[in-house]
N, C-alpha and C. Protein backbone atom coordinates (compact mmCIF):
# COMPACT_ATOMS: atom_id res chain seq x y z
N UNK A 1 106.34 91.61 87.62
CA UNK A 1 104.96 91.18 87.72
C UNK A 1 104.89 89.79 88.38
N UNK A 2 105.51 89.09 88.23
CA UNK A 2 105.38 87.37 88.64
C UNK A 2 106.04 87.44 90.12
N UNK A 3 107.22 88.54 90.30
CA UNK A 3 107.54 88.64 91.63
C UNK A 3 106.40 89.29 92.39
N UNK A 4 106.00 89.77 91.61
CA UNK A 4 104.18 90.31 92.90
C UNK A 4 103.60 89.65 93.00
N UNK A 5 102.69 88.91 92.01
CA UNK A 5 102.00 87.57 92.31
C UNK A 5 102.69 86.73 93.38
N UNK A 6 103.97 86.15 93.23
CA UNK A 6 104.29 85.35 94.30
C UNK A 6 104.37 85.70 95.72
N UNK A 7 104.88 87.16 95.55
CA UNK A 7 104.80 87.91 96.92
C UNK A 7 103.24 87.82 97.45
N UNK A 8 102.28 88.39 97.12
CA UNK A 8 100.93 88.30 97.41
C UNK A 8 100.19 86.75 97.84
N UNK A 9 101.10 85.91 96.73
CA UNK A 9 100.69 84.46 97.16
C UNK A 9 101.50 84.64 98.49
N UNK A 10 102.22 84.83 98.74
CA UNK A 10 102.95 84.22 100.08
C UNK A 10 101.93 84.66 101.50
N UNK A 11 101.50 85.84 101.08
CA UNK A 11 101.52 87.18 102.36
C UNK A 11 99.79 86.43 102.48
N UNK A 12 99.27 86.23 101.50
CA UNK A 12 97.58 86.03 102.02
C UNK A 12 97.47 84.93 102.82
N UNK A 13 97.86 83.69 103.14
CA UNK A 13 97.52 83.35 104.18
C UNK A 13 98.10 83.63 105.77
N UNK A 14 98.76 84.61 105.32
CA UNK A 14 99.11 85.16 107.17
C UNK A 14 98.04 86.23 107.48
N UNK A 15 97.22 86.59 106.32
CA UNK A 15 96.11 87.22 106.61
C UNK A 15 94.81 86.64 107.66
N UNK A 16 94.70 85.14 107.46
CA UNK A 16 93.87 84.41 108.35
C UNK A 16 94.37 84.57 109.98
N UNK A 17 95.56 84.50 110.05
CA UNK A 17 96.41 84.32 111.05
C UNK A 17 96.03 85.84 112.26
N UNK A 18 95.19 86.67 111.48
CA UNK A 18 95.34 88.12 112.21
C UNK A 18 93.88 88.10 112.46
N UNK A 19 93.11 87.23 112.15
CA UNK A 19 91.73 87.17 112.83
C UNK A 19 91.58 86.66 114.45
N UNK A 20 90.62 87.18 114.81
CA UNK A 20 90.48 86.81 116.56
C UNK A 20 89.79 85.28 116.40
N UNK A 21 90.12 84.39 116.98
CA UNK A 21 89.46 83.26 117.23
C UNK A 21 87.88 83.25 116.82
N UNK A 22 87.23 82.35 116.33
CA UNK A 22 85.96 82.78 116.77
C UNK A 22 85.36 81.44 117.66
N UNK A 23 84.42 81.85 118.58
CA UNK A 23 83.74 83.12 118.24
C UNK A 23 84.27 83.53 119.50
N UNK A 24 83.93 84.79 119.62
CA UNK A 24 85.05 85.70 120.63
C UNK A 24 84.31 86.79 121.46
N UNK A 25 83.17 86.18 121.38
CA UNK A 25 82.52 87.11 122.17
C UNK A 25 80.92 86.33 123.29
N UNK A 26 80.75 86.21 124.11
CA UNK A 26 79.87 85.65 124.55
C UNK A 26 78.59 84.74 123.32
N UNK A 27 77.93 83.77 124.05
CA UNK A 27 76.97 83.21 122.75
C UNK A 27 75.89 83.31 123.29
N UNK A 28 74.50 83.44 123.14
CA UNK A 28 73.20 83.77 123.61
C UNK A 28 72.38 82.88 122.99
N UNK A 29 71.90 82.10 123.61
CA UNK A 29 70.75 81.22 123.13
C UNK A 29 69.34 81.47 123.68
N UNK A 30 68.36 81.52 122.68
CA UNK A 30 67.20 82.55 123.40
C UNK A 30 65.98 81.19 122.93
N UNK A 31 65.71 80.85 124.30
CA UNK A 31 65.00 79.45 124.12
C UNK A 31 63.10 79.68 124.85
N UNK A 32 62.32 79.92 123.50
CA UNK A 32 61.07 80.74 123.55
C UNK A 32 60.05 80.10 124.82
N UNK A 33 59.98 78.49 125.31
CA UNK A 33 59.67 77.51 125.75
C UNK A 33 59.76 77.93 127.38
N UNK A 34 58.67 77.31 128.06
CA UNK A 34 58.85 77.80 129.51
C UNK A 34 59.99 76.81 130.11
N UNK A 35 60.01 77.61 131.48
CA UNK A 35 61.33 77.39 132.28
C UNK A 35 61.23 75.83 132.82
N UNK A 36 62.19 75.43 132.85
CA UNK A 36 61.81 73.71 133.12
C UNK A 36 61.95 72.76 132.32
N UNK A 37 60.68 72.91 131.20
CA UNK A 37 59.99 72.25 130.42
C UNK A 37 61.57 71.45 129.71
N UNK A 38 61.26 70.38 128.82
CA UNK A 38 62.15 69.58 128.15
C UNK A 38 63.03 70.56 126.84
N UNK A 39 63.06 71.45 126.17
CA UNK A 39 63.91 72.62 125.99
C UNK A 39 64.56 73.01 126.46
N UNK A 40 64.39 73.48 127.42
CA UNK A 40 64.78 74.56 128.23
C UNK A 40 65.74 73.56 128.90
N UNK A 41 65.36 72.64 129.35
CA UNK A 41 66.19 71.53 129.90
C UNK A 41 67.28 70.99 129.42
N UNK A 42 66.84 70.51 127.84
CA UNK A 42 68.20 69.93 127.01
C UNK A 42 69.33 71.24 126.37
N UNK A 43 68.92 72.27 126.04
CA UNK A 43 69.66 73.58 125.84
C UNK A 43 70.43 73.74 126.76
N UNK A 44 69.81 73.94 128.39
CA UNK A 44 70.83 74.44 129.04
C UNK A 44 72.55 73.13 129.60
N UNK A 45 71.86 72.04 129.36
CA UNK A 45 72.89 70.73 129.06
C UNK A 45 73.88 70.71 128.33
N UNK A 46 73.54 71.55 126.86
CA UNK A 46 73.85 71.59 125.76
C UNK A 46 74.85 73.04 125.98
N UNK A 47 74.51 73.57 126.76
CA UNK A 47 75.25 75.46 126.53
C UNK A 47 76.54 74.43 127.65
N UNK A 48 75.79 73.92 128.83
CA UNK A 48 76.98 73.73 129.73
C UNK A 48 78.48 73.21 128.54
N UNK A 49 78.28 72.45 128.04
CA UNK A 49 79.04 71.37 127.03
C UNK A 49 79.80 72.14 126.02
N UNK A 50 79.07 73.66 125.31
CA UNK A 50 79.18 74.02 124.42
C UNK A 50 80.47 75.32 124.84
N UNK A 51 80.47 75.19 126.14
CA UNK A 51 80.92 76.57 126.87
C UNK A 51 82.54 75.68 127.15
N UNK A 52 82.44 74.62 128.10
CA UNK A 52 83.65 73.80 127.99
C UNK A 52 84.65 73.89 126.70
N UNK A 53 83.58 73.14 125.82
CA UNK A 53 84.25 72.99 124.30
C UNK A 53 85.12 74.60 123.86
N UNK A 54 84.32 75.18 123.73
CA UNK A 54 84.54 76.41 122.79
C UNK A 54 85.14 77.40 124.01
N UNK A 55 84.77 77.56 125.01
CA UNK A 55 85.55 78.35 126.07
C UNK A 55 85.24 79.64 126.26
N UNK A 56 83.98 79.71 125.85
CA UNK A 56 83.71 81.07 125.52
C UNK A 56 82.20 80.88 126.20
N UNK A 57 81.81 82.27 127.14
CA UNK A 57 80.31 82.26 128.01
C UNK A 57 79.12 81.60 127.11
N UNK A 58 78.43 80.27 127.46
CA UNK A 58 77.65 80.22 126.92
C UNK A 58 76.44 80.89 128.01
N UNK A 59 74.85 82.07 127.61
CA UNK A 59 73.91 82.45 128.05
C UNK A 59 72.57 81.53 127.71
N UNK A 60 71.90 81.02 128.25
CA UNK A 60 70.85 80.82 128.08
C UNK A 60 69.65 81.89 128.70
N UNK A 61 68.99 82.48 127.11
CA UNK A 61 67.49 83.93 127.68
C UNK A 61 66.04 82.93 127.58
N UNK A 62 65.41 83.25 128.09
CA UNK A 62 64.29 83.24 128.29
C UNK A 62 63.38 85.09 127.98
N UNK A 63 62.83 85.02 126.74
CA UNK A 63 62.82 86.26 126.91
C UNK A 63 60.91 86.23 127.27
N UNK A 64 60.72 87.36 127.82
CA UNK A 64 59.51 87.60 127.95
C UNK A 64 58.02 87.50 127.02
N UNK A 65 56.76 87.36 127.33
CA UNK A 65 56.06 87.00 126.05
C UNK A 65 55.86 87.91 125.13
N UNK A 66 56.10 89.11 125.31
CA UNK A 66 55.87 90.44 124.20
C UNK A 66 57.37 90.44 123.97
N UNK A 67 57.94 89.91 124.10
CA UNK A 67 59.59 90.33 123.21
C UNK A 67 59.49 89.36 122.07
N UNK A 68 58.23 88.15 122.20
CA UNK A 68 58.83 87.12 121.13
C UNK A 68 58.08 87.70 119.62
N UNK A 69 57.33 88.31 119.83
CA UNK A 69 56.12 88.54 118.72
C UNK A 69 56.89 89.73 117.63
N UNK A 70 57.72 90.88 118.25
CA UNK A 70 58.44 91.80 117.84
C UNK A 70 59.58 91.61 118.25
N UNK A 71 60.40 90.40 117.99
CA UNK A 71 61.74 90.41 118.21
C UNK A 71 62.76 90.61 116.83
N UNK A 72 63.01 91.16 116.31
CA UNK A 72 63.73 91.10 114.83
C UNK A 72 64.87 88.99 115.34
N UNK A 73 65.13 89.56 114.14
CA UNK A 73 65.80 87.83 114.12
C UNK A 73 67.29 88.36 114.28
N UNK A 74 68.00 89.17 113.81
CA UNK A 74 69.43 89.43 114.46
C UNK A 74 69.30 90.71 114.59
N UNK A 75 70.55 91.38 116.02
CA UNK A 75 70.48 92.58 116.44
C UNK A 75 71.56 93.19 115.83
């Protein structure tokens, strides 16, 4: 019994070790504010910076005015 416990202690943190980086898949920032405007402006500053850092595609959407009213909050 105490040799399992220790075994199990050993083995769980190589469990972290088998996760994919995150985040690992493109990032989408969906900025409601028209094109230009001071939002839209400091976000896309902010994705440039965020994309360097993390290395991973940052998107900036602009989505249309009937997508914002019925947009669920995650897909």
């Amino acid at each position: 019994m105490l040799f399992t416990a220790a075994l199990i202690g050993l083995l769980t943190p190589l469990a972290a070790f088998a996760q994919a980086p995150y985040p690992n898949q493109t990032i989408k920032i969906i900025v409601p504010n028209p094109p230009g405007g001071l939002p839209d402006t400091i976000t896309r500053i902010v994705s440039k910076r965020l994309q360097e850092r993390l290395g991973q595609p940052v998107v900036v959407e602009k989505p249309a005015r009937r997508e914002l009213r019925h947009r669920p909050l995650r897909r």
